[in-house]
Protein backbone atom coordinates (compact mmCIF):
# COMPACT_ATOMS: atom_id res chain seq x y z
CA UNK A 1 27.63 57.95 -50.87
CA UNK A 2 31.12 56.28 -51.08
CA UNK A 3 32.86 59.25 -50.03
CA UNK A 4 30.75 60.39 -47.39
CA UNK A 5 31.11 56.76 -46.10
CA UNK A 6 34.96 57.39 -46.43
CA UNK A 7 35.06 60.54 -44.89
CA UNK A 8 34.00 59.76 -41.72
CA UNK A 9 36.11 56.95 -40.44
CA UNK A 10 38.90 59.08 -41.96
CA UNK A 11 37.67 62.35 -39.77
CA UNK A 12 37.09 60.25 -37.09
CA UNK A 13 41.08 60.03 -35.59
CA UNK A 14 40.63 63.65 -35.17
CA UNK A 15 38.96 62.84 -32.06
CA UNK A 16 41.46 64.72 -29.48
CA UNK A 17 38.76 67.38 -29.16
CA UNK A 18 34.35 66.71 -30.15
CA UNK A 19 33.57 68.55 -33.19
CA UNK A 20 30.84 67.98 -35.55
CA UNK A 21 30.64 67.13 -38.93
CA UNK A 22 27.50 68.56 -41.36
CA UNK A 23 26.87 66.44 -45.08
CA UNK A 24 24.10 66.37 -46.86
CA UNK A 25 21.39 67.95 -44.32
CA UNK A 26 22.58 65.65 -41.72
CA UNK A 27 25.11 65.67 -39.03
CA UNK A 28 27.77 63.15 -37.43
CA UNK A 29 29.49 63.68 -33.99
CA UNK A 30 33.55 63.09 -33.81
CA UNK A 31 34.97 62.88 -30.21
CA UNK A 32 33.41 62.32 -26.93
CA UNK A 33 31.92 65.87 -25.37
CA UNK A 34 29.78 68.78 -26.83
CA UNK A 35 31.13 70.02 -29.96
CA UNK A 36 33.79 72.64 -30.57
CA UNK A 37 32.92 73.39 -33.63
CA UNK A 38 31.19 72.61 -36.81
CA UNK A 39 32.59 71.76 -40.23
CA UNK A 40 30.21 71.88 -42.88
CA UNK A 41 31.05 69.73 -46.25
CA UNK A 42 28.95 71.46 -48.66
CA UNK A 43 30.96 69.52 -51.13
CA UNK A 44 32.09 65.64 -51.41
CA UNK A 45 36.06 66.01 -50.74
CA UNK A 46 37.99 62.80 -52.25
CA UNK A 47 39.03 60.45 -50.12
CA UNK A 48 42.40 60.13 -52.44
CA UNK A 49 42.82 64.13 -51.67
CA UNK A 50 42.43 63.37 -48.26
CA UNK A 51 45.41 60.96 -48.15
CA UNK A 52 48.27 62.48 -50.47
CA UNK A 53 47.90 65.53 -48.11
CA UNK A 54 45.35 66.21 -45.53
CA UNK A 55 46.30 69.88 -45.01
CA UNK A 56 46.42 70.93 -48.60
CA UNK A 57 42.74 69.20 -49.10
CA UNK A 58 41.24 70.88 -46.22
CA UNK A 59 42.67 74.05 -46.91
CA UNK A 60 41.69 73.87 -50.89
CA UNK A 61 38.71 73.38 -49.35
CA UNK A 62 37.93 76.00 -46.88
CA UNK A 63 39.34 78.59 -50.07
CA UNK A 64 36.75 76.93 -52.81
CA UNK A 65 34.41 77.38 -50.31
CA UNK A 66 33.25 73.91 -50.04
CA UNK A 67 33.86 73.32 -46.50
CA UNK A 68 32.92 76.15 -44.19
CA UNK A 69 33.18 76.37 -40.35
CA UNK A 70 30.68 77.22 -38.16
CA UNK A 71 32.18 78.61 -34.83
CA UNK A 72 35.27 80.78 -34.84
CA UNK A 73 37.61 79.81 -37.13
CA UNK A 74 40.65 80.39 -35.10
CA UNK A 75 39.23 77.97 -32.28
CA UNK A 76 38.39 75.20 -34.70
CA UNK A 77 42.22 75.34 -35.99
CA UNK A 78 43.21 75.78 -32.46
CA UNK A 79 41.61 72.79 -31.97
CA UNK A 80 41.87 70.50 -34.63
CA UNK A 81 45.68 70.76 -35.76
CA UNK A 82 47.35 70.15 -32.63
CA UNK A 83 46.61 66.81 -34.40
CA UNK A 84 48.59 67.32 -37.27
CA UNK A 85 50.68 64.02 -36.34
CA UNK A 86 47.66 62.05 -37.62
CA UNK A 87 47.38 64.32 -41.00
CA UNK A 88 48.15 62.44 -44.27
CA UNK A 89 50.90 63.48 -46.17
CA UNK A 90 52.22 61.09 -49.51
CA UNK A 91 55.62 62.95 -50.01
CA UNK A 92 56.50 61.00 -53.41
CA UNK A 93 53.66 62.33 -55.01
CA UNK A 94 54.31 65.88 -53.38
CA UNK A 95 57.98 65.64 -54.07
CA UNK A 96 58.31 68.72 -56.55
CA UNK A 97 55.90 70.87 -54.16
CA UNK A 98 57.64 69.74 -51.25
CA UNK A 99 61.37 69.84 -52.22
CA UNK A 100 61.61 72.74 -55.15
CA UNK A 101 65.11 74.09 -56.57
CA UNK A 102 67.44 76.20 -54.20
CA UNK A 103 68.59 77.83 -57.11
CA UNK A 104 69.12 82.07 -56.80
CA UNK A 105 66.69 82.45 -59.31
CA UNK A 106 63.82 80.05 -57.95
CA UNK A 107 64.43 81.24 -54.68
CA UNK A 108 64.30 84.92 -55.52
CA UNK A 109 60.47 84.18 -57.75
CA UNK A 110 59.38 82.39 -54.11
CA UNK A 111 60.34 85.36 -52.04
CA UNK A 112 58.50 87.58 -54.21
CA UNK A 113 55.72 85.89 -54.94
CA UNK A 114 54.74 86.46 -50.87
CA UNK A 115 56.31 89.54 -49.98
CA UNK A 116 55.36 91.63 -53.37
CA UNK A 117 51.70 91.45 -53.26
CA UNK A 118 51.51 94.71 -53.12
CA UNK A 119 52.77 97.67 -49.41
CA UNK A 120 48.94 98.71 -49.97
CA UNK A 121 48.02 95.38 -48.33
CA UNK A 122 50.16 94.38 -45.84
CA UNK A 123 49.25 98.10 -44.95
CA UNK A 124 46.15 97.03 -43.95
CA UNK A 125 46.58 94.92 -41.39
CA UNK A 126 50.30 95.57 -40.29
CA UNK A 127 51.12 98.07 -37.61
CA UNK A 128 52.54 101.48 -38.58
CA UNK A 129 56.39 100.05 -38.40
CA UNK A 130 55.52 97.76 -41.21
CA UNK A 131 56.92 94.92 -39.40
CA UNK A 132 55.71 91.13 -40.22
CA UNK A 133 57.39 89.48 -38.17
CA UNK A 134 56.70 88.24 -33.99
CA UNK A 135 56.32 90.94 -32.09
CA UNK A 136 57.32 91.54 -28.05
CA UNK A 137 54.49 91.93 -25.91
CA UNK A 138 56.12 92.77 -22.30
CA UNK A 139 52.77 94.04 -20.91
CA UNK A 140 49.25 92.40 -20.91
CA UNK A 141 47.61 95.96 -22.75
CA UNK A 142 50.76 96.11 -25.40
CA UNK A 143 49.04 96.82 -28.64
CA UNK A 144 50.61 96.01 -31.59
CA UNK A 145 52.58 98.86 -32.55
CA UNK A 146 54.03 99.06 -29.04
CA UNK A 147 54.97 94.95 -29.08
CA UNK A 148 56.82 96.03 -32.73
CA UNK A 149 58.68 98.31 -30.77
CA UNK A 150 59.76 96.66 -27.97
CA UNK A 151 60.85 93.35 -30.27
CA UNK A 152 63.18 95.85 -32.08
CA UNK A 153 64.62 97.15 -28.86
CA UNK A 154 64.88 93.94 -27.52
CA UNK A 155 66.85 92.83 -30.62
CA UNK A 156 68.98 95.91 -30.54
CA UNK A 157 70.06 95.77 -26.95
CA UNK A 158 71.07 91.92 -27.62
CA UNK A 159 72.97 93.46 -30.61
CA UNK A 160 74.95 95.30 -27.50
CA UNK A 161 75.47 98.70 -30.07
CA UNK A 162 77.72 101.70 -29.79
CA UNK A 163 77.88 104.43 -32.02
CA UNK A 164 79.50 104.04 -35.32
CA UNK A 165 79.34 100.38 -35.62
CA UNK A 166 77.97 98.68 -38.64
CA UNK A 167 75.02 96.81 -39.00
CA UNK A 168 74.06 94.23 -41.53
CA UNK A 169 70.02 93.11 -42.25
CA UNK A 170 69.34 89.95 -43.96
CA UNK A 171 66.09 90.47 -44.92
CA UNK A 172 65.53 93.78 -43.98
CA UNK A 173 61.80 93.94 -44.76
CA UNK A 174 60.99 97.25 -44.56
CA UNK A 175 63.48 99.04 -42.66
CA UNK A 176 62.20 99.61 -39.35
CA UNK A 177 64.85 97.90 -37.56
CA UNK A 178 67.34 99.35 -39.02
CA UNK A 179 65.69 102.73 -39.50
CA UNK A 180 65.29 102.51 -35.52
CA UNK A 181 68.89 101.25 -34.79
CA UNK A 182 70.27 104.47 -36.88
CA UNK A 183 68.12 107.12 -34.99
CA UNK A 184 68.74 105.44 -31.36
CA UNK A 185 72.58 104.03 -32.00
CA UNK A 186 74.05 106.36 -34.36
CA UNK A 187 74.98 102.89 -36.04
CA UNK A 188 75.54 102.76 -40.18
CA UNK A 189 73.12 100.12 -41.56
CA UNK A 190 72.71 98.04 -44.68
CA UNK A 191 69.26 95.95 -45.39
CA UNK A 192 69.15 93.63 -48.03
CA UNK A 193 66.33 92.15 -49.58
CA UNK A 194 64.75 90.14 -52.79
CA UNK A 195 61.70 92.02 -52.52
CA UNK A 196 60.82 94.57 -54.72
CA UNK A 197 58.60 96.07 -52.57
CA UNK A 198 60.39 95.99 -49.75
CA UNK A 199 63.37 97.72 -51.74
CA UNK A 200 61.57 100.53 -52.58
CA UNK A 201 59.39 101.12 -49.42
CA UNK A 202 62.67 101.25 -47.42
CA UNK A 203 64.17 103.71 -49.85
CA UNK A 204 61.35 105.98 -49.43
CA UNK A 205 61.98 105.80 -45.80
CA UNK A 206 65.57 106.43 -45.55
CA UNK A 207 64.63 109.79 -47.52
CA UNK A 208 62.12 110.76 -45.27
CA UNK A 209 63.67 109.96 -42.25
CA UNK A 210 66.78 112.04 -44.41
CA UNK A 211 69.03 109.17 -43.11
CA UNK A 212 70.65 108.41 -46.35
CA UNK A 213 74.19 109.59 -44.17
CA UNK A 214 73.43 106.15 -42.04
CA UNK A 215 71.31 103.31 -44.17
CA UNK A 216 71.37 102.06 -47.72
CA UNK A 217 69.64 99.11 -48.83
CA UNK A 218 70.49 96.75 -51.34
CA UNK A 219 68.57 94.24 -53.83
CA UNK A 220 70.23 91.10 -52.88
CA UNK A 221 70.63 87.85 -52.30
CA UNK A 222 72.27 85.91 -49.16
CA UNK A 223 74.76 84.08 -51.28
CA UNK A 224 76.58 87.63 -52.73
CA UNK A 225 77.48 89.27 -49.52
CA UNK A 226 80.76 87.68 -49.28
CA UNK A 227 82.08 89.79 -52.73
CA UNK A 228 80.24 92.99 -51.49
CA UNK A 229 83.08 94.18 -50.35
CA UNK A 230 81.94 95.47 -46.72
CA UNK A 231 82.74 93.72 -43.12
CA UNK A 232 80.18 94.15 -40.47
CA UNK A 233 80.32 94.47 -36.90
CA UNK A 234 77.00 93.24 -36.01
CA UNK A 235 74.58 91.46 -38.33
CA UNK A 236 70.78 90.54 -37.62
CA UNK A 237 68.55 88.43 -39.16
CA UNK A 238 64.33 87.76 -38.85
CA UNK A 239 62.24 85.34 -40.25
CA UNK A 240 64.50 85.31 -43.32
CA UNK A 241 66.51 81.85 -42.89
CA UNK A 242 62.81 79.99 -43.58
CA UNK A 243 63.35 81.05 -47.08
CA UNK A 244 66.68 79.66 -47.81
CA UNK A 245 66.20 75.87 -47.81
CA UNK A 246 67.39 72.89 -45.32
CA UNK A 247 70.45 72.11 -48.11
CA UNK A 248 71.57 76.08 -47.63
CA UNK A 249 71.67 76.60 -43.91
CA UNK A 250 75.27 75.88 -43.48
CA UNK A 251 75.86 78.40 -46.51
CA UNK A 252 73.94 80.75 -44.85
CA UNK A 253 75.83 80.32 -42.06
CA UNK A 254 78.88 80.35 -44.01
CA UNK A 255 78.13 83.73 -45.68
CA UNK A 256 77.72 85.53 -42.05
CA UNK A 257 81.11 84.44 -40.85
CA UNK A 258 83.23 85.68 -43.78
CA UNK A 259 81.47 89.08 -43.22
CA UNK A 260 81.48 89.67 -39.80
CA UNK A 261 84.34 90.59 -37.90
CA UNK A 262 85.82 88.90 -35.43
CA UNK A 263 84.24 89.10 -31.98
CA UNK A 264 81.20 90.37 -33.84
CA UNK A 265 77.51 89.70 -32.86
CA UNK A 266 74.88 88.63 -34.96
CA UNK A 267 71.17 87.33 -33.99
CA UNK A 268 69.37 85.06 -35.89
CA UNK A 269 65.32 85.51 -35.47
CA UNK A 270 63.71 82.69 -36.76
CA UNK A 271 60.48 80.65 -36.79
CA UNK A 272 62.39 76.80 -35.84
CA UNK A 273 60.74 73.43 -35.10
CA UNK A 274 61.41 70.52 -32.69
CA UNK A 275 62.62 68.24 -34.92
CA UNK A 276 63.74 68.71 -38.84
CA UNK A 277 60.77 68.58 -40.90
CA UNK A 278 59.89 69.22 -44.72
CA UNK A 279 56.45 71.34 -44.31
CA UNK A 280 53.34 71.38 -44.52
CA UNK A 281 51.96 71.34 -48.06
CA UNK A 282 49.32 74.16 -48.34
CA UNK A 283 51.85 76.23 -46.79
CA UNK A 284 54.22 75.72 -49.42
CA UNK A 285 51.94 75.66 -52.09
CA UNK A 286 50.06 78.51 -51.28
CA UNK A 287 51.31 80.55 -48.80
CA UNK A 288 55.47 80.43 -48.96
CA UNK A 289 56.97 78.16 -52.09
CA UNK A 290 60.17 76.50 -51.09
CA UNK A 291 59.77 77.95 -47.39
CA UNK A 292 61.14 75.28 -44.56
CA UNK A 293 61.24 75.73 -40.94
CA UNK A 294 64.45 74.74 -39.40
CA UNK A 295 64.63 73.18 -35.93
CA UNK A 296 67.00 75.05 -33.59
CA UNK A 297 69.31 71.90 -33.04
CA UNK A 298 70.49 72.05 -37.05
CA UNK A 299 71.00 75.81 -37.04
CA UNK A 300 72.76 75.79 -33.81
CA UNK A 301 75.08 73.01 -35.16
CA UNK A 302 75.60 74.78 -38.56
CA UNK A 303 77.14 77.90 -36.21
CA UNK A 304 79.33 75.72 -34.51
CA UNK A 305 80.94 74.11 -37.93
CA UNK A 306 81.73 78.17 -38.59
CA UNK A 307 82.98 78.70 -34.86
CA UNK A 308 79.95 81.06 -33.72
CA UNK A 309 79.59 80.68 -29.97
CA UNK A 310 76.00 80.77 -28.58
CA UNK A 311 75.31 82.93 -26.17
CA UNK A 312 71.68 83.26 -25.37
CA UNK A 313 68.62 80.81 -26.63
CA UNK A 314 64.88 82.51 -26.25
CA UNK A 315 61.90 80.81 -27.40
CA UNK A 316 59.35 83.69 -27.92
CA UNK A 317 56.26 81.13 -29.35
CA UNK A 318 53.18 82.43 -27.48
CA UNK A 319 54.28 86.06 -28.29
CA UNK A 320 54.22 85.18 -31.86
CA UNK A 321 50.93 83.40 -31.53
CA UNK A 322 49.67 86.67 -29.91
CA UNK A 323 51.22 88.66 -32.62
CA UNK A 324 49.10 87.05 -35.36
CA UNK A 325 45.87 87.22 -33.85
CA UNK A 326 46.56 91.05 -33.95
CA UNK A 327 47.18 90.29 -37.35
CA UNK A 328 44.18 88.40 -37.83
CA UNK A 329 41.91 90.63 -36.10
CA UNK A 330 43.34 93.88 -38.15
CA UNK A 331 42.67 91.80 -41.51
CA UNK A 332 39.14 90.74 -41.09
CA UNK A 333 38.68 94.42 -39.72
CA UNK A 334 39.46 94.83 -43.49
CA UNK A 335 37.91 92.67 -45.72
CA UNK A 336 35.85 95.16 -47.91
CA UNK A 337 39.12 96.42 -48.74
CA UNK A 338 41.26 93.44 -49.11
CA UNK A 339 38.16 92.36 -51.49
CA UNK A 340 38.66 95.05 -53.58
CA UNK A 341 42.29 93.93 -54.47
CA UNK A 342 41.65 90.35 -54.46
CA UNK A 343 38.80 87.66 -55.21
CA UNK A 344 37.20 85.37 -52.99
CA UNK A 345 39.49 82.77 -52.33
CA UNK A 346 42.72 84.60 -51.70
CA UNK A 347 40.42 86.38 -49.00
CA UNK A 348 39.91 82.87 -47.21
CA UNK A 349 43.08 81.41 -48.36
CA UNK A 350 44.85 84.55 -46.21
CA UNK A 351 41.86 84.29 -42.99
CA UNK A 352 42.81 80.72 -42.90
CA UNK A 353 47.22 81.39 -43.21
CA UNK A 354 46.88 83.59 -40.62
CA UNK A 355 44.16 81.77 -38.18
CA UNK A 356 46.14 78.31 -38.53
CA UNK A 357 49.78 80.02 -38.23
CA UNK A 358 48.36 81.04 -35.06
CA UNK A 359 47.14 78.01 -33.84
CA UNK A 360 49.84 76.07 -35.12
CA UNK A 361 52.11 78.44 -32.40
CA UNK A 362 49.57 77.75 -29.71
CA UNK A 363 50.12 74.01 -30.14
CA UNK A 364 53.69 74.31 -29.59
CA UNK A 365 53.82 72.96 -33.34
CA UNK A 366 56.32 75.62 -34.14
CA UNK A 367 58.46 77.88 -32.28
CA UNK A 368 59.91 81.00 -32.87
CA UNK A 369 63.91 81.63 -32.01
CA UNK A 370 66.34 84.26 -30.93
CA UNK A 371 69.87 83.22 -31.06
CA UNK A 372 72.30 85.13 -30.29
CA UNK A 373 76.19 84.14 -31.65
CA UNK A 374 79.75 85.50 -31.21
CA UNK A 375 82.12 85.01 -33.85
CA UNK A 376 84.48 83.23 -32.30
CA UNK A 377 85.15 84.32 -28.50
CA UNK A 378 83.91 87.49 -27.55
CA UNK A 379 85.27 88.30 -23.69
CA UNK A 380 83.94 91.93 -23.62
CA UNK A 381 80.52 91.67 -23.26
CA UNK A 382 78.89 91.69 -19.77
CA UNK A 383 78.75 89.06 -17.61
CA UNK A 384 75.00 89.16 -16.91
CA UNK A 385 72.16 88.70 -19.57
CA UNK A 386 72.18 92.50 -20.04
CA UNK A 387 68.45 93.01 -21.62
């Protein structure tokens, strides 16, 4: 009975938006209006858990199963954290989840830890390029597939490529871009990843696209590129500087300059945020370990200290929002599978990753960044934006 009597007032300042509240066969109303949504306590959450982090209580939770929503889950996140201002978070008793080692070694467990669960999942719900990242929907009936393809277009036109040049991936994923760059370019490419995955799904491609003349990818960290021995003329990177840490963005930055040559080009993809910010919890915990979001004012002066020249700022947030509702859509369409590789509470704690990344987009609570940089002055590119 404490709790419950807890629980309320402390639901209550989620009141942007009426939702309901079930416990114990009876029902309480938050917010002014009909309901949005229900959420059903089937079990007594602590009031302490509530406090040291509101996000990673809820979202332990929803994947125990002892909260469940009633209404479409999407909508009640859509809802409810564009109010993540008045979450709870104690950060000195989250301070090793919060702020873990930058350390090669630490770093390179975290990365694989996400992106190794296995191609045969992320098969499942990804699109045929294998691309997980924010797609580029440029017409209303873009599926997927098509949005994959036009975001690596985009991205290679804004690389401004001729034939020949070289290309660099951070975090090449799974090859498609550069895979795509090779065939349409004639460029020579070189992905790097930590994944093991990754590594060996882009192998197989480069085989059976029998463009082992053009691509190789390497097993590698960031921080080694500047003894690899190679100078690039254009160097790309998505969704891959969320992984390195807020006290290695400057080395990241660092390790592009002293491998691309002068004049170069390199775009930096990236999921930022408005202001600096250490994370959300359940995110970290659960979903990416060590993963922070940089805001596009501390990237954009980290290129400056290494003389990169911005040339073009895009925010692309609501395609990215779009992008994982395809996502989200294409993973419930697979549950019986994903159920078969996985027990009942990665299944939610994956439903609810990809239905609150989504939201969290909508809500303008993250963004997601092209940037596009010249190493030092660059007078030869056109005068217009030419994508």
């Amino acid at each position: 009975m404490l709790e419950k009597n807890a629980i309320i007032p402390f639901m209550k300042k989620f009141d942007q938006y009426p939702f309901c509240i079930k416990m114990d066969q009876k029902e309480y109303r938050i917010g002014d209006g009909k309901p949005q949504f229900t959420v059903n306590f089937k079990r007594m959450i602590p009031l302490t858990s509530l406090m040291t982090s509101t996000s990673l209580s809820l979202g332990e939770a929803y994947m125990n199963g002892d909260i469940e929503i009633e209404g479409d889950l999407y909508d009640a996140l859509d809802h409810f954290l564009g109010q993540m201002d008045r979450f709870s978070t104690n950060k000195a008793a989250l301070k090793k989840l919060m702020f873990p080692s930058t350390a090669k070694k630490n770093q390179k467990e975290e990365v694989q830890s996400h992106y190794d669960i296995g191609n045969d999942f992320y098969r499942l719900w990804l699109d045929e390029t294998m691309s997980y990242s924010c797609g580029y929907f440029m017409h209303e009936e873009d599926s997927l597939y098509q949005a994959q393809v036009n975001k690596v277009d985009y991205i290679l036109k804004k690389l401004y490529l001729k034939e020949g040049m070289s290309l660099l991936d951070i975090g090449c994923g799974w090859g498609f871009l550069l895979i795509e760059a090779a065939k349409k370019y004639g460029v020579h490419g070189t992905g790097i990843t930590l994944s093991q995955e990754q590594y060996k799904e882009f192998k197989r491609r480069i085989l059976k696209e029998h463009l082992e003349k053009f691509l190789t990818v390497e097993l590698m960290d960031y921080r080694d590129l500047p003894k690899y021995g190679k100078t690039f003329d254009r160097i790309v990177s998505i969704g891959m500087v969320e992984h390195v840490g807020r006290d290695n963005y400057q080395l990241f930055m660092d390790c592009a300059k002293e491998i691309l040559k002068p004049g170069g080009l390199f775009l930096l993809h990236f999921i930022s945020a408005l202001k600096e910010h250490a994370g959300d919890p359940w995110i970290k915990k659960y979903i990416f370990p060590g993963g922070v979001i940089p805001s596009l004012r501390e990237m954009l002066s980290c290129a400056a200290e290494d003389g990169f020249h911005t040339m073009d700022v895009e925010n692309l947030r609501l395609h990215y929002n779009r992008t994982l509702l395809c996502w989200e859509k294409n993973y419930r369409e697979h549950l019986d599978e994903v159920r078969n590789m996985f027990d009942e509470r990665f299944v939610r704690m994956w439903d609810l990753y990809l239905s609150s990344c989504a939201a969290t987009f909508h809500n303008g609570i993250i963004d997601l960044h092209q940037v596009l940089f010249t190493k030092g002055v660059n007078n030869q590119l056109p005068l217009e934006r030419w994508y």
